[in-house]
PDB file of N, CA and C in Angstrom:
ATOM      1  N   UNK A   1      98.152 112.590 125.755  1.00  0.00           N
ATOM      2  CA  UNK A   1      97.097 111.596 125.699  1.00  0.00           C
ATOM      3  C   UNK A   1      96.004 112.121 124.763  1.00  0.00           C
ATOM      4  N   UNK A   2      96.066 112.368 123.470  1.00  0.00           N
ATOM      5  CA  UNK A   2      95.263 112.724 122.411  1.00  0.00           C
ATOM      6  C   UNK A   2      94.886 111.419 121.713  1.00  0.00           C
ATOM      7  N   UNK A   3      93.330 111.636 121.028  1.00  0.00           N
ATOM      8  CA  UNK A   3      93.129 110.650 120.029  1.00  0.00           C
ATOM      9  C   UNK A   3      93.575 110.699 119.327  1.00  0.00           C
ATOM     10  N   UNK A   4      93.485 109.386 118.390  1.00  0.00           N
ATOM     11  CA  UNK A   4      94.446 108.948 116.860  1.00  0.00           C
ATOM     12  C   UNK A   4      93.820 108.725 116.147  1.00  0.00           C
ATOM     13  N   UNK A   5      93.335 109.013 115.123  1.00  0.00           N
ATOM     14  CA  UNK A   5      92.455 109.094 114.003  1.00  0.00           C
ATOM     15  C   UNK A   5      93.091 107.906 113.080  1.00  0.00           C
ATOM     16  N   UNK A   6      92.956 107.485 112.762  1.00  0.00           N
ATOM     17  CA  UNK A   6      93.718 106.135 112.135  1.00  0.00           C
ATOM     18  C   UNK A   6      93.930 106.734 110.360  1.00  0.00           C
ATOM     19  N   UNK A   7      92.727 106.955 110.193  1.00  0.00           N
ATOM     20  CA  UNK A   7      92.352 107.223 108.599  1.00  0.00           C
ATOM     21  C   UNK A   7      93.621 108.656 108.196  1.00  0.00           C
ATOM     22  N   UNK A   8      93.171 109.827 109.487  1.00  0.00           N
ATOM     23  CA  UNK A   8      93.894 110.690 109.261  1.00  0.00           C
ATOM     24  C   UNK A   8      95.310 110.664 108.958  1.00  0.00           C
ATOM     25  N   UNK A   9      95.717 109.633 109.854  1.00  0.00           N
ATOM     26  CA  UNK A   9      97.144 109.499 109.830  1.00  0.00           C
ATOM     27  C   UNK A   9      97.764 108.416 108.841  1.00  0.00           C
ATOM     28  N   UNK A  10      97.072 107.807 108.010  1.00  0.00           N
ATOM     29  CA  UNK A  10      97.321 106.645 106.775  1.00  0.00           C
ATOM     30  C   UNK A  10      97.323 108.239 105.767  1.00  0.00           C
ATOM     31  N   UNK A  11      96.487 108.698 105.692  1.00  0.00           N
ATOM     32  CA  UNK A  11      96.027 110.391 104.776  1.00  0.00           C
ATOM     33  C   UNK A  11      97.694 111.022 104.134  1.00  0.00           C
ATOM     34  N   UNK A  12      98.685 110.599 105.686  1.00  0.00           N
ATOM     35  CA  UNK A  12      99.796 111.314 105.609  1.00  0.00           C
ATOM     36  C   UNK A  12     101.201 111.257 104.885  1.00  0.00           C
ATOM     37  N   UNK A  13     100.853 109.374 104.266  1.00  0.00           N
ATOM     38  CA  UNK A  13     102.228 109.173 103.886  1.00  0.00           C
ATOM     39  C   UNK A  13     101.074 108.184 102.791  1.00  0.00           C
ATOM     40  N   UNK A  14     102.120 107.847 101.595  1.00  0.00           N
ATOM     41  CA  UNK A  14     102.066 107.305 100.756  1.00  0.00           C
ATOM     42  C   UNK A  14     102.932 106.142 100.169  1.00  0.00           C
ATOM     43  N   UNK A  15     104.321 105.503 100.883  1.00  0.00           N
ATOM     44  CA  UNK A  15     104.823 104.998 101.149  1.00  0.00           C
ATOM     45  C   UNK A  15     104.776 103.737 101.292  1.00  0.00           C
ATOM     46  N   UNK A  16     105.017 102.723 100.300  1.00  0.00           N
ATOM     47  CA  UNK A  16     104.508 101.292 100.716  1.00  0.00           C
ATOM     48  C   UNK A  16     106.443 100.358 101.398  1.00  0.00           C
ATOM     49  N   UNK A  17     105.350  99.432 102.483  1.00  0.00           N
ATOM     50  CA  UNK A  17     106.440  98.956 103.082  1.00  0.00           C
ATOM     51  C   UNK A  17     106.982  99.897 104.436  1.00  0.00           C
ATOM     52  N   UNK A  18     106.771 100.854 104.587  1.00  0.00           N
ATOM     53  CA  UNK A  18     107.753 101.643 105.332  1.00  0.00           C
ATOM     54  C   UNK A  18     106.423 102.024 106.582  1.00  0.00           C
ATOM     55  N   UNK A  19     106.391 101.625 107.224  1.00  0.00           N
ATOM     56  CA  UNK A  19     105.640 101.400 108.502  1.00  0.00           C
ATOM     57  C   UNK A  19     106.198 102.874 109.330  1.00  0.00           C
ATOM     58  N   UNK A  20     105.183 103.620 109.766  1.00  0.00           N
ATOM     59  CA  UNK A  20     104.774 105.059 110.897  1.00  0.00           C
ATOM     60  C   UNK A  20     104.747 104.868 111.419  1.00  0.00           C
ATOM     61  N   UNK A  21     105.190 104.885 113.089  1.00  0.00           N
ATOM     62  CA  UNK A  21     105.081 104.394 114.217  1.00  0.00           C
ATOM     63  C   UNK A  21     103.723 106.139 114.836  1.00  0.00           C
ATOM     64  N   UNK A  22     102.971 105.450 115.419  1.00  0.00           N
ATOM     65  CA  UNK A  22     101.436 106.267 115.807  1.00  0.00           C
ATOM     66  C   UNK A  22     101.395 106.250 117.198  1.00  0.00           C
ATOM     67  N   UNK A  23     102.224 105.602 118.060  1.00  0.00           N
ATOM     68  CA  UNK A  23     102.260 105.465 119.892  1.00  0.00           C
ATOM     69  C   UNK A  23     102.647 104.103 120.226  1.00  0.00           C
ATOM     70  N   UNK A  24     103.425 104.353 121.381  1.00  0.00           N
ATOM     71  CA  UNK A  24     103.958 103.556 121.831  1.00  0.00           C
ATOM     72  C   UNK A  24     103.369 103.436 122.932  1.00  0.00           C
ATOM     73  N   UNK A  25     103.746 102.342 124.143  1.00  0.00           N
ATOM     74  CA  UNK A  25     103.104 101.681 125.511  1.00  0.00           C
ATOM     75  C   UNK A  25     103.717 100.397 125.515  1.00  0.00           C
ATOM     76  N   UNK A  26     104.206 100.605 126.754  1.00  0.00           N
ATOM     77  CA  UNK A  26     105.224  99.525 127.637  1.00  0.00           C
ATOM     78  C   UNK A  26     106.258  98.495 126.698  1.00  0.00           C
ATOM     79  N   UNK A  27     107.225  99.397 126.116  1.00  0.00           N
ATOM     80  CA  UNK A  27     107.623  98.643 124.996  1.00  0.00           C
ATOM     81  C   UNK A  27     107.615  98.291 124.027  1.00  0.00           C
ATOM     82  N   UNK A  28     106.248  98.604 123.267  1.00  0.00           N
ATOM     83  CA  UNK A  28     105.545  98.231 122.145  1.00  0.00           C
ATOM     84  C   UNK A  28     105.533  99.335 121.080  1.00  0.00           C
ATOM     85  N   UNK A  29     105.642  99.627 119.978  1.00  0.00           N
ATOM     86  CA  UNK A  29     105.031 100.345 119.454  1.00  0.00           C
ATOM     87  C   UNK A  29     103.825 100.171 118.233  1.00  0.00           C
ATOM     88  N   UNK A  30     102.951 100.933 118.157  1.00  0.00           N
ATOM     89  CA  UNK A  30     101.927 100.838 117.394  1.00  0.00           C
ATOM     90  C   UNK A  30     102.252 101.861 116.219  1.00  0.00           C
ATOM     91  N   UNK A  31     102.047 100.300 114.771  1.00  0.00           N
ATOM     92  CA  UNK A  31     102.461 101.178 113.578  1.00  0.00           C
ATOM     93  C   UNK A  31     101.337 101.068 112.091  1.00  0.00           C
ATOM     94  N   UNK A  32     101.148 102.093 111.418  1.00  0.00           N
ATOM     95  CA  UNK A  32     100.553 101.813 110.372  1.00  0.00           C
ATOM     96  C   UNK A  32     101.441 101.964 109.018  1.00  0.00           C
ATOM     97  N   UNK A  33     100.913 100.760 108.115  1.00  0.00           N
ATOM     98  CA  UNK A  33     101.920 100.747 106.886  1.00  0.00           C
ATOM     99  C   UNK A  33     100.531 100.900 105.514  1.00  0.00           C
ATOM    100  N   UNK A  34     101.075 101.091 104.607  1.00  0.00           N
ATOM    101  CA  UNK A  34     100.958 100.407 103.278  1.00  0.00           C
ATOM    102  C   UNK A  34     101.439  99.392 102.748  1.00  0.00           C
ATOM    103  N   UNK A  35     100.704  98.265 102.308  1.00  0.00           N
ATOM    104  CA  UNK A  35     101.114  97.347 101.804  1.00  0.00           C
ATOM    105  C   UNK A  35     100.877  97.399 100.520  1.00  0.00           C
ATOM    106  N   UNK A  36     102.025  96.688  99.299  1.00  0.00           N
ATOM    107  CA  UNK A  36     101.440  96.877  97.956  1.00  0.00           C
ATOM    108  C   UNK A  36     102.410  95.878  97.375  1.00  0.00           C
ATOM    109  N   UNK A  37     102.366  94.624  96.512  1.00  0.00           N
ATOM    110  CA  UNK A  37     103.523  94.016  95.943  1.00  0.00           C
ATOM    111  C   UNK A  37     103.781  92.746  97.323  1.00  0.00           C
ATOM    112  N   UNK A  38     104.987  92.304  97.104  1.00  0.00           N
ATOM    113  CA  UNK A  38     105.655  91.209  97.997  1.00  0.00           C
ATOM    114  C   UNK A  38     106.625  91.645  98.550  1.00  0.00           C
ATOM    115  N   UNK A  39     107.025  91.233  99.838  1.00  0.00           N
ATOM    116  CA  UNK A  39     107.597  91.471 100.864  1.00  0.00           C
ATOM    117  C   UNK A  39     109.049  90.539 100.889  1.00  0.00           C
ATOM    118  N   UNK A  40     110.075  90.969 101.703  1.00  0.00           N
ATOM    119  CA  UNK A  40     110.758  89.781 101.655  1.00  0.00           C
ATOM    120  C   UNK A  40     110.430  89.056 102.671  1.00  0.00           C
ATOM    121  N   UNK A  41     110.953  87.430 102.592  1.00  0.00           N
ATOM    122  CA  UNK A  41     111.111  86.725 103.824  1.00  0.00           C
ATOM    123  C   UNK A  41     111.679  86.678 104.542  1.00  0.00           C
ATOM    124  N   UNK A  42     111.778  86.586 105.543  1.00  0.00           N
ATOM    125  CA  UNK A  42     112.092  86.999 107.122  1.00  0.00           C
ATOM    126  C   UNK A  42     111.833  86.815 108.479  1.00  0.00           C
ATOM    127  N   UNK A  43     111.960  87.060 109.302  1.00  0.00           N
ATOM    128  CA  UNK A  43     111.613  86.580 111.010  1.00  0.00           C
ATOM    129  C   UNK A  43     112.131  87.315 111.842  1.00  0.00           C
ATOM    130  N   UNK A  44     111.442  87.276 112.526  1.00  0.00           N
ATOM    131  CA  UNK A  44     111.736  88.180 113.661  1.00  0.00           C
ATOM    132  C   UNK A  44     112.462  87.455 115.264  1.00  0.00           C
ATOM    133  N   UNK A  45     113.439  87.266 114.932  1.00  0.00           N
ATOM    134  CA  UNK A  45     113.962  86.305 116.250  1.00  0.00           C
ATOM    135  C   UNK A  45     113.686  85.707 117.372  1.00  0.00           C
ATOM    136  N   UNK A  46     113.187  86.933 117.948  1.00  0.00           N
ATOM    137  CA  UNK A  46     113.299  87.143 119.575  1.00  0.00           C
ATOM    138  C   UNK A  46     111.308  88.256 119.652  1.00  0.00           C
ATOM    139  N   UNK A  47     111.156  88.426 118.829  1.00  0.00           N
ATOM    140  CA  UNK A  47     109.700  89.763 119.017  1.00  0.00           C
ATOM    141  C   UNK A  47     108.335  88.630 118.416  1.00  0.00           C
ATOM    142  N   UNK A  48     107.677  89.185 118.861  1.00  0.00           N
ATOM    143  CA  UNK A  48     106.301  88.286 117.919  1.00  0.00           C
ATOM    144  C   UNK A  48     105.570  89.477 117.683  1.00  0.00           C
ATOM    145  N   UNK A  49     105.100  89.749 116.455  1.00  0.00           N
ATOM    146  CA  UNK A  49     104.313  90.935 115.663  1.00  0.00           C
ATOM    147  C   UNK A  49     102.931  90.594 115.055  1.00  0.00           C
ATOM    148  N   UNK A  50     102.118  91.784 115.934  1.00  0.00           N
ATOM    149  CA  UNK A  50     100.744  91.567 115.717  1.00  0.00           C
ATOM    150  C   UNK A  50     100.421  92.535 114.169  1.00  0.00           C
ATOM    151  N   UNK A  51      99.662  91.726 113.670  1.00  0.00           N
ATOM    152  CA  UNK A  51      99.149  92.071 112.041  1.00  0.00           C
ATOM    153  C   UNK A  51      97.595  92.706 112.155  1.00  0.00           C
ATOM    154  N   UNK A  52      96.829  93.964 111.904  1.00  0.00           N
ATOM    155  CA  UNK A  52      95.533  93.934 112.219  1.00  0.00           C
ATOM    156  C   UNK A  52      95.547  94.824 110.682  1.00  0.00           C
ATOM    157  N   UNK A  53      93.953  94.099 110.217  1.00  0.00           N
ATOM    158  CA  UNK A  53      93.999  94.391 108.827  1.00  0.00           C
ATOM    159  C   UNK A  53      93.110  96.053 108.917  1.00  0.00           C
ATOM    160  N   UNK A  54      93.541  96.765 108.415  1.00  0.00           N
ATOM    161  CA  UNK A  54      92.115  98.027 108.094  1.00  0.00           C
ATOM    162  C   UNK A  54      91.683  98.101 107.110  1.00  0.00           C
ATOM    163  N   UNK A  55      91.849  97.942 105.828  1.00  0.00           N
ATOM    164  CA  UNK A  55      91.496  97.995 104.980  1.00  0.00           C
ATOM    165  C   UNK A  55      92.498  96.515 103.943  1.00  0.00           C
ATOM    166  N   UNK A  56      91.900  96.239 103.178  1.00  0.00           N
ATOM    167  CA  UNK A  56      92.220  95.197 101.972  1.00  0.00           C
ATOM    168  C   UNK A  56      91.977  94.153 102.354  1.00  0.00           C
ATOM    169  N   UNK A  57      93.148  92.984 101.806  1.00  0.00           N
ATOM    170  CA  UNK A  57      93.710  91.711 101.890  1.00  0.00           C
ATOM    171  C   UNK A  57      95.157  91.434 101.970  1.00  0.00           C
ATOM    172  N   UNK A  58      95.300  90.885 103.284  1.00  0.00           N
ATOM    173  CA  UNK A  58      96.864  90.808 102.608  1.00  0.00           C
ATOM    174  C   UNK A  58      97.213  88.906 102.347  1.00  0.00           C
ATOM    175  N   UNK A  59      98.101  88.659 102.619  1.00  0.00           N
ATOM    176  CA  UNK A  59      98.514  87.149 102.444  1.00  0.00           C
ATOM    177  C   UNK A  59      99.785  87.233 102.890  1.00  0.00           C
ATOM    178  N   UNK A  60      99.807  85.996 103.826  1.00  0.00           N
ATOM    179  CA  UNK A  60     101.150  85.918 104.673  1.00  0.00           C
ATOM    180  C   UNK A  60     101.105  84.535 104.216  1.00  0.00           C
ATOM    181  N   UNK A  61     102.565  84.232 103.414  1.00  0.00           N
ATOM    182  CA  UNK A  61     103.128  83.271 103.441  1.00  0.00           C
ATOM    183  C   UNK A  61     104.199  82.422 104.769  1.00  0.00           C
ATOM    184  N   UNK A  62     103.767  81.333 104.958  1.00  0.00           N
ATOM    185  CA  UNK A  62     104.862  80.869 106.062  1.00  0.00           C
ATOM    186  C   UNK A  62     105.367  79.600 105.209  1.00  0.00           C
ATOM    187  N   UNK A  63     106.446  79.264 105.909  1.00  0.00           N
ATOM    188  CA  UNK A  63     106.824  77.963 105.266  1.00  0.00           C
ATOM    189  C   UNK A  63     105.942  76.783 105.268  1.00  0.00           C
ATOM    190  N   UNK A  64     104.989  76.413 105.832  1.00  0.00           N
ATOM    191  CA  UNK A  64     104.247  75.369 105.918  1.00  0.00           C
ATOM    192  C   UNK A  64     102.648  75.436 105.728  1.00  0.00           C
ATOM    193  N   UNK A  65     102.275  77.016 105.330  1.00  0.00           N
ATOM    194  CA  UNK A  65     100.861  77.180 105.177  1.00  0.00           C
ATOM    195  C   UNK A  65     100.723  78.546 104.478  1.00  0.00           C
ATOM    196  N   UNK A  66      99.575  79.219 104.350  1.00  0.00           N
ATOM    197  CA  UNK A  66      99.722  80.340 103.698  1.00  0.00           C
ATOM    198  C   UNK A  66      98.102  81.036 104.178  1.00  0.00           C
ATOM    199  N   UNK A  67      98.003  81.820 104.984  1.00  0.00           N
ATOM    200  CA  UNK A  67      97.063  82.869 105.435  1.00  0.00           C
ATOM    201  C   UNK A  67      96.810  84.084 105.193  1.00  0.00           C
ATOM    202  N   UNK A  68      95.467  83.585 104.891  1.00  0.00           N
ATOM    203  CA  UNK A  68      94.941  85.592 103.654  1.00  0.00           C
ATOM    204  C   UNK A  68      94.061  86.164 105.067  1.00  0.00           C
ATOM    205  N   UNK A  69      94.083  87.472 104.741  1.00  0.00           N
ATOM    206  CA  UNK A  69      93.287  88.134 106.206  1.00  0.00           C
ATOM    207  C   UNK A  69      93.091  89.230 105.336  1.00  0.00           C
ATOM    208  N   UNK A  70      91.513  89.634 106.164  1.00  0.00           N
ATOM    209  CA  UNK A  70      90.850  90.673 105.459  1.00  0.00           C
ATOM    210  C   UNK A  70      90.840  91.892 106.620  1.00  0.00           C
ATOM    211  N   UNK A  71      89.939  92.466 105.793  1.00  0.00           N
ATOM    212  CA  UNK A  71      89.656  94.082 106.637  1.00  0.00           C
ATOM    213  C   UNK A  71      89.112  93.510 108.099  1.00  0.00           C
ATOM    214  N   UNK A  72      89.408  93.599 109.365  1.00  0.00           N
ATOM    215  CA  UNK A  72      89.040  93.158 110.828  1.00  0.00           C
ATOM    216  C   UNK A  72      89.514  92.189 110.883  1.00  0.00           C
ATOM    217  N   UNK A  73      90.200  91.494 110.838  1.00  0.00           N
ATOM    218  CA  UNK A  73      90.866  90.336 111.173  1.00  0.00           C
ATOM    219  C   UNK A  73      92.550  90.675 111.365  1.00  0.00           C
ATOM    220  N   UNK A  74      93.040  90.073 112.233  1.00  0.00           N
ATOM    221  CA  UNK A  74      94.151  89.614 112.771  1.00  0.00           C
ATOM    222  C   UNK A  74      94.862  88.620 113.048  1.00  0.00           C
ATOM    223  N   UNK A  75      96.684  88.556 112.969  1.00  0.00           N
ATOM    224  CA  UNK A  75      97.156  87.570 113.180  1.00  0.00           C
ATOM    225  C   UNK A  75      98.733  87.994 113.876  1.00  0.00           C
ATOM    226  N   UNK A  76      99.074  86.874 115.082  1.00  0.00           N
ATOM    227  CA  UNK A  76     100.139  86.977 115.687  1.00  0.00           C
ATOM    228  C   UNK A  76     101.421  86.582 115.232  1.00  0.00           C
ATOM    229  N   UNK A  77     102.090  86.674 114.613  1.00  0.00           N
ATOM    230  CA  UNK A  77     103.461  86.378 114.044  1.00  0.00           C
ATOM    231  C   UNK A  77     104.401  85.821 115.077  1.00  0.00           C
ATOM    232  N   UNK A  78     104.386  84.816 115.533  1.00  0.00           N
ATOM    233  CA  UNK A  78     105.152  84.163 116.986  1.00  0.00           C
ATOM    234  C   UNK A  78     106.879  84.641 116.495  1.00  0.00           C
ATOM    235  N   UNK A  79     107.439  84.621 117.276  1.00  0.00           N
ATOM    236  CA  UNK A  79     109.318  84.794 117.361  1.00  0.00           C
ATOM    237  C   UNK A  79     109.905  83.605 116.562  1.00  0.00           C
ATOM    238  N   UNK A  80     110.584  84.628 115.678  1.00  0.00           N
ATOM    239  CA  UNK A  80     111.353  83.184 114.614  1.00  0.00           C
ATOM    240  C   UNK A  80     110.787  82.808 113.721  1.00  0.00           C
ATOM    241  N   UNK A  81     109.541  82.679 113.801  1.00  0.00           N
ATOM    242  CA  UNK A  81     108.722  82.273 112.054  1.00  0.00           C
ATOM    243  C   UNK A  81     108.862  82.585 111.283  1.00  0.00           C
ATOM    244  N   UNK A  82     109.446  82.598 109.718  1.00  0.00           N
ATOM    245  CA  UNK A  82     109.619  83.027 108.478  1.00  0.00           C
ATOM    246  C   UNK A  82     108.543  83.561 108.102  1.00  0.00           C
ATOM    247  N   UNK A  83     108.178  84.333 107.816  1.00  0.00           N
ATOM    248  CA  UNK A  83     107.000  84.730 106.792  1.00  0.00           C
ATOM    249  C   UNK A  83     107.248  85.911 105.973  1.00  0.00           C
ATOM    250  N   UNK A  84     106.278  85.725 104.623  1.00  0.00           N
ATOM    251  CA  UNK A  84     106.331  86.373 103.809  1.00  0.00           C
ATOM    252  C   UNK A  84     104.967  87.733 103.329  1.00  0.00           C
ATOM    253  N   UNK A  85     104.597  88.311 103.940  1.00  0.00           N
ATOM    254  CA  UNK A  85     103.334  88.992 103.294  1.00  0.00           C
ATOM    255  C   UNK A  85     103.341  89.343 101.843  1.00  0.00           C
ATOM    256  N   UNK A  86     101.905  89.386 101.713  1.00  0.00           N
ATOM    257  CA  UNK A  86     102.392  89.952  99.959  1.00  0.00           C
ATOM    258  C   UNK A  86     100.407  90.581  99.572  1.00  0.00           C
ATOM    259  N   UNK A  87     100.606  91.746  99.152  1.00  0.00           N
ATOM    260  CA  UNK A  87      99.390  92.300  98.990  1.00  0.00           C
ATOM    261  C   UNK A  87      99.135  92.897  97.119  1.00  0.00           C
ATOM    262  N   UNK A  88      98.191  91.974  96.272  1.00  0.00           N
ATOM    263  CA  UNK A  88      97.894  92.389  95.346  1.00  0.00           C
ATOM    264  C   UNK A  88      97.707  93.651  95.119  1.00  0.00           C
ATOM    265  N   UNK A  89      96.733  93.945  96.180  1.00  0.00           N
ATOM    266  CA  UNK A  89      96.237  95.183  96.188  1.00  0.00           C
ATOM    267  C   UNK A  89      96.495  95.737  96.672  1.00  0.00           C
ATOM    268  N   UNK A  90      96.750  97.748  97.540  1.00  0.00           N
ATOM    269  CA  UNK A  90      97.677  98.129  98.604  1.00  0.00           C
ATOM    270  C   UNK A  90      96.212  97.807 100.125  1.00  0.00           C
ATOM    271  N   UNK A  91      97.272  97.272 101.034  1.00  0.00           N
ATOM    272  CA  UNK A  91      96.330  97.045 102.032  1.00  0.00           C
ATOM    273  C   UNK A  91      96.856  98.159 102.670  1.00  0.00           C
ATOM    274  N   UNK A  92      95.899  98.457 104.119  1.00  0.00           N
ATOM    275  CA  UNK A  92      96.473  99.087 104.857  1.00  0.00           C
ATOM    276  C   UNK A  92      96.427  98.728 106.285  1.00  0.00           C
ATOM    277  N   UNK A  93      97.664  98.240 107.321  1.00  0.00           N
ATOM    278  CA  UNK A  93      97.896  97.690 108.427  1.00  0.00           C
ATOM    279  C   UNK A  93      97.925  98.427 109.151  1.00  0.00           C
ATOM    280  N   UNK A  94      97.959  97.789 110.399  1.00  0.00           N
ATOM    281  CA  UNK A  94      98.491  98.447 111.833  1.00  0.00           C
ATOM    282  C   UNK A  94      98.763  97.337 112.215  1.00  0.00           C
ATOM    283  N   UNK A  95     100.524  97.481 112.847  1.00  0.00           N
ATOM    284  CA  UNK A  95     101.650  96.612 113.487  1.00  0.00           C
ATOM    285  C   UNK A  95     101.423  96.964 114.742  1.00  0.00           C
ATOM    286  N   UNK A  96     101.652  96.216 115.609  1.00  0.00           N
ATOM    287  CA  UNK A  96     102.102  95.588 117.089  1.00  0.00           C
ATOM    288  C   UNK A  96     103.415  95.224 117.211  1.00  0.00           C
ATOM    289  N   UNK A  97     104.252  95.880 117.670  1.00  0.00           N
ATOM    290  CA  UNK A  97     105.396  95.288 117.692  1.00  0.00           C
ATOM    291  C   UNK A  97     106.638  95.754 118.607  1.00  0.00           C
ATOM    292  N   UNK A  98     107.324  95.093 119.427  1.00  0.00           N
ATOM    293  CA  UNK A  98     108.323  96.184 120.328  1.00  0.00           C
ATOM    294  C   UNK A  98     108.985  96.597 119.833  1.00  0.00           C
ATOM    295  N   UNK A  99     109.666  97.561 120.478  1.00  0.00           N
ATOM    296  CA  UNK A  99     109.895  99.037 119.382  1.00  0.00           C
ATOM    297  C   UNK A  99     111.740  98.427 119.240  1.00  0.00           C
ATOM    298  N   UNK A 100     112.164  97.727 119.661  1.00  0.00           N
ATOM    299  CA  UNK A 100     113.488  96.907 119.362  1.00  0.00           C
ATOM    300  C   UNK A 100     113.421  96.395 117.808  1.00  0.00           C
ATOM    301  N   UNK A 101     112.448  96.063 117.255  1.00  0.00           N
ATOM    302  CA  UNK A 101     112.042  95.391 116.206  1.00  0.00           C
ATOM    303  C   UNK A 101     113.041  95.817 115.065  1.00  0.00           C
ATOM    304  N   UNK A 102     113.577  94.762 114.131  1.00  0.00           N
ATOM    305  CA  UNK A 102     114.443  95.375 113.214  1.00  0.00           C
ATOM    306  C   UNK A 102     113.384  94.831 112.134  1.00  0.00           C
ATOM    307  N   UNK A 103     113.195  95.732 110.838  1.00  0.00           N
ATOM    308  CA  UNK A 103     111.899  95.800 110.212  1.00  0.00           C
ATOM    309  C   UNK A 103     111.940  94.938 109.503  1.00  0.00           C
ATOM    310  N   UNK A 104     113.135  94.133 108.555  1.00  0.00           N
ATOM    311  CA  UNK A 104     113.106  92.983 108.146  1.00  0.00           C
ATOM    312  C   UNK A 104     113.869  91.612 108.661  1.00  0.00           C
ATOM    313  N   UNK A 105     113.913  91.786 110.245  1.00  0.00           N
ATOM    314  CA  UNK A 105     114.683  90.891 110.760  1.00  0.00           C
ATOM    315  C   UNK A 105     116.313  90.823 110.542  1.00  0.00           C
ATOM    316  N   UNK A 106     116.698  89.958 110.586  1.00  0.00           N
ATOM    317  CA  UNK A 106     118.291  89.827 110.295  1.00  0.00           C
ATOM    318  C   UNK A 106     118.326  89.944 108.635  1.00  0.00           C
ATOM    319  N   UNK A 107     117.372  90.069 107.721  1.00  0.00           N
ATOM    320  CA  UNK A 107     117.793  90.258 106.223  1.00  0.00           C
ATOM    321  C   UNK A 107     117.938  91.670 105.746  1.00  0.00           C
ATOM    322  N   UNK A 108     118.977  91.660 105.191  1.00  0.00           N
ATOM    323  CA  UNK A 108     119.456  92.888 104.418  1.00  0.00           C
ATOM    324  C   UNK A 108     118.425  92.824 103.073  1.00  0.00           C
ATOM    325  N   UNK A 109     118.122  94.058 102.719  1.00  0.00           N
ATOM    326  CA  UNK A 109     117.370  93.673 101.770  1.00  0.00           C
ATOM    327  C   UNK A 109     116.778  95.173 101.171  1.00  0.00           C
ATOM    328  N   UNK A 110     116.646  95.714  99.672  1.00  0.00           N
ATOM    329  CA  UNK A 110     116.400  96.817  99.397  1.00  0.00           C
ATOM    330  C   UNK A 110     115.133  97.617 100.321  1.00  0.00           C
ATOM    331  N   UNK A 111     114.464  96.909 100.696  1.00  0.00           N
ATOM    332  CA  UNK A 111     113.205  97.434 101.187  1.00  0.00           C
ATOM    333  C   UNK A 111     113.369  97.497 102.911  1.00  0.00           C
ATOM    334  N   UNK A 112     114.680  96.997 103.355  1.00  0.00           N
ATOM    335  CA  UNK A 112     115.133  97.277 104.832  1.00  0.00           C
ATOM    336  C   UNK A 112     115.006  98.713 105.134  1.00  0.00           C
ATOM    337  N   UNK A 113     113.882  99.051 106.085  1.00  0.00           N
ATOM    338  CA  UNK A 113     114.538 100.814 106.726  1.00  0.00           C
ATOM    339  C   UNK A 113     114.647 100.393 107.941  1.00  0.00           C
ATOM    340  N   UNK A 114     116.005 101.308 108.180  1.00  0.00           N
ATOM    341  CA  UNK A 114     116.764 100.945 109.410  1.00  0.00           C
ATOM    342  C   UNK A 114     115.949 102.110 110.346  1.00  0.00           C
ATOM    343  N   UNK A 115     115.483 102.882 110.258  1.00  0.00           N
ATOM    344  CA  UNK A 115     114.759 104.044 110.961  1.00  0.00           C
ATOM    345  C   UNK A 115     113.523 104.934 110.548  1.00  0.00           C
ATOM    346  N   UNK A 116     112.582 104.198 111.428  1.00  0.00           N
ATOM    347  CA  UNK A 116     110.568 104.680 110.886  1.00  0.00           C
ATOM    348  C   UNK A 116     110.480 105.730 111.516  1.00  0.00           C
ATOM    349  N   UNK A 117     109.718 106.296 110.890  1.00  0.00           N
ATOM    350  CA  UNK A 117     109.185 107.911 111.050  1.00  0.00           C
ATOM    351  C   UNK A 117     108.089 107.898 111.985  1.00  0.00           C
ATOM    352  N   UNK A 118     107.969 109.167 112.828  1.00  0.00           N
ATOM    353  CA  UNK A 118     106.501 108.973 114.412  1.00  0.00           C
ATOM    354  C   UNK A 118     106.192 109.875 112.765  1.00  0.00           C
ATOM    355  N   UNK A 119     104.919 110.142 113.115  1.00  0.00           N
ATOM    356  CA  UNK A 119     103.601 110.788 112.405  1.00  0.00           C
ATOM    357  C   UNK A 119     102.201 111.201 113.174  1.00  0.00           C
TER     358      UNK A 119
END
């Protein structure tokens, strides 16, 4: 039961796309990424994934709308929704998500990692 320095642990990897898992609780795990470029599209079946911004902008495309979120702001990704993120600039996140989560859903795709690193 140690603190988590958030900053410290973004400090550690350089890696865009490829999400650190930082602690887990009741199923869930809590992850920080780099964002930089476009993402593929995708969904998450069966999980709904929380988005919390720390730094930048990112932009989540869905099929029917398109939502930019800044530094303190958040958004819930419900089960099954397509969406696309895509960050001009590199943002930097922290995911919500149960730790079942396959990172680009059912799509195969160059930027799929089948297995995230604790940090």
């Amino acid at each position: 039961m140690d603190k988590i320095n958030l900053s410290d642990k973004l400090d550690l990897f350089n890696e865009t796309w490829t999400p650190k898992i930082i602690s887990e609780l009741n199923g869930q795990q809590v992850k920080l990424a780099k964002l930089h470029g476009e993402f593929v599209w995708h969904n998450h079946a069966d999980e709904d994934e929380l988005f919390y911004i720390i730094k930048g902008t990112l932009i989540i495309e869905f099929r029917d709308k398109v939502v930019e979120l800044s530094a303190g702001e958040m958004i819930v990704v419900p089960a099954g929704v397509d969406h696309k993120p895509i960050a001009h600039q590199e943002v930097h996140v922290m995911l919500v998500e149960p730790a079942a989560i396959k990172h680009t859903g059912n799509v195969k795709h160059e930027l799929t990692k089948e297995k995230l690193d604790w940090i």
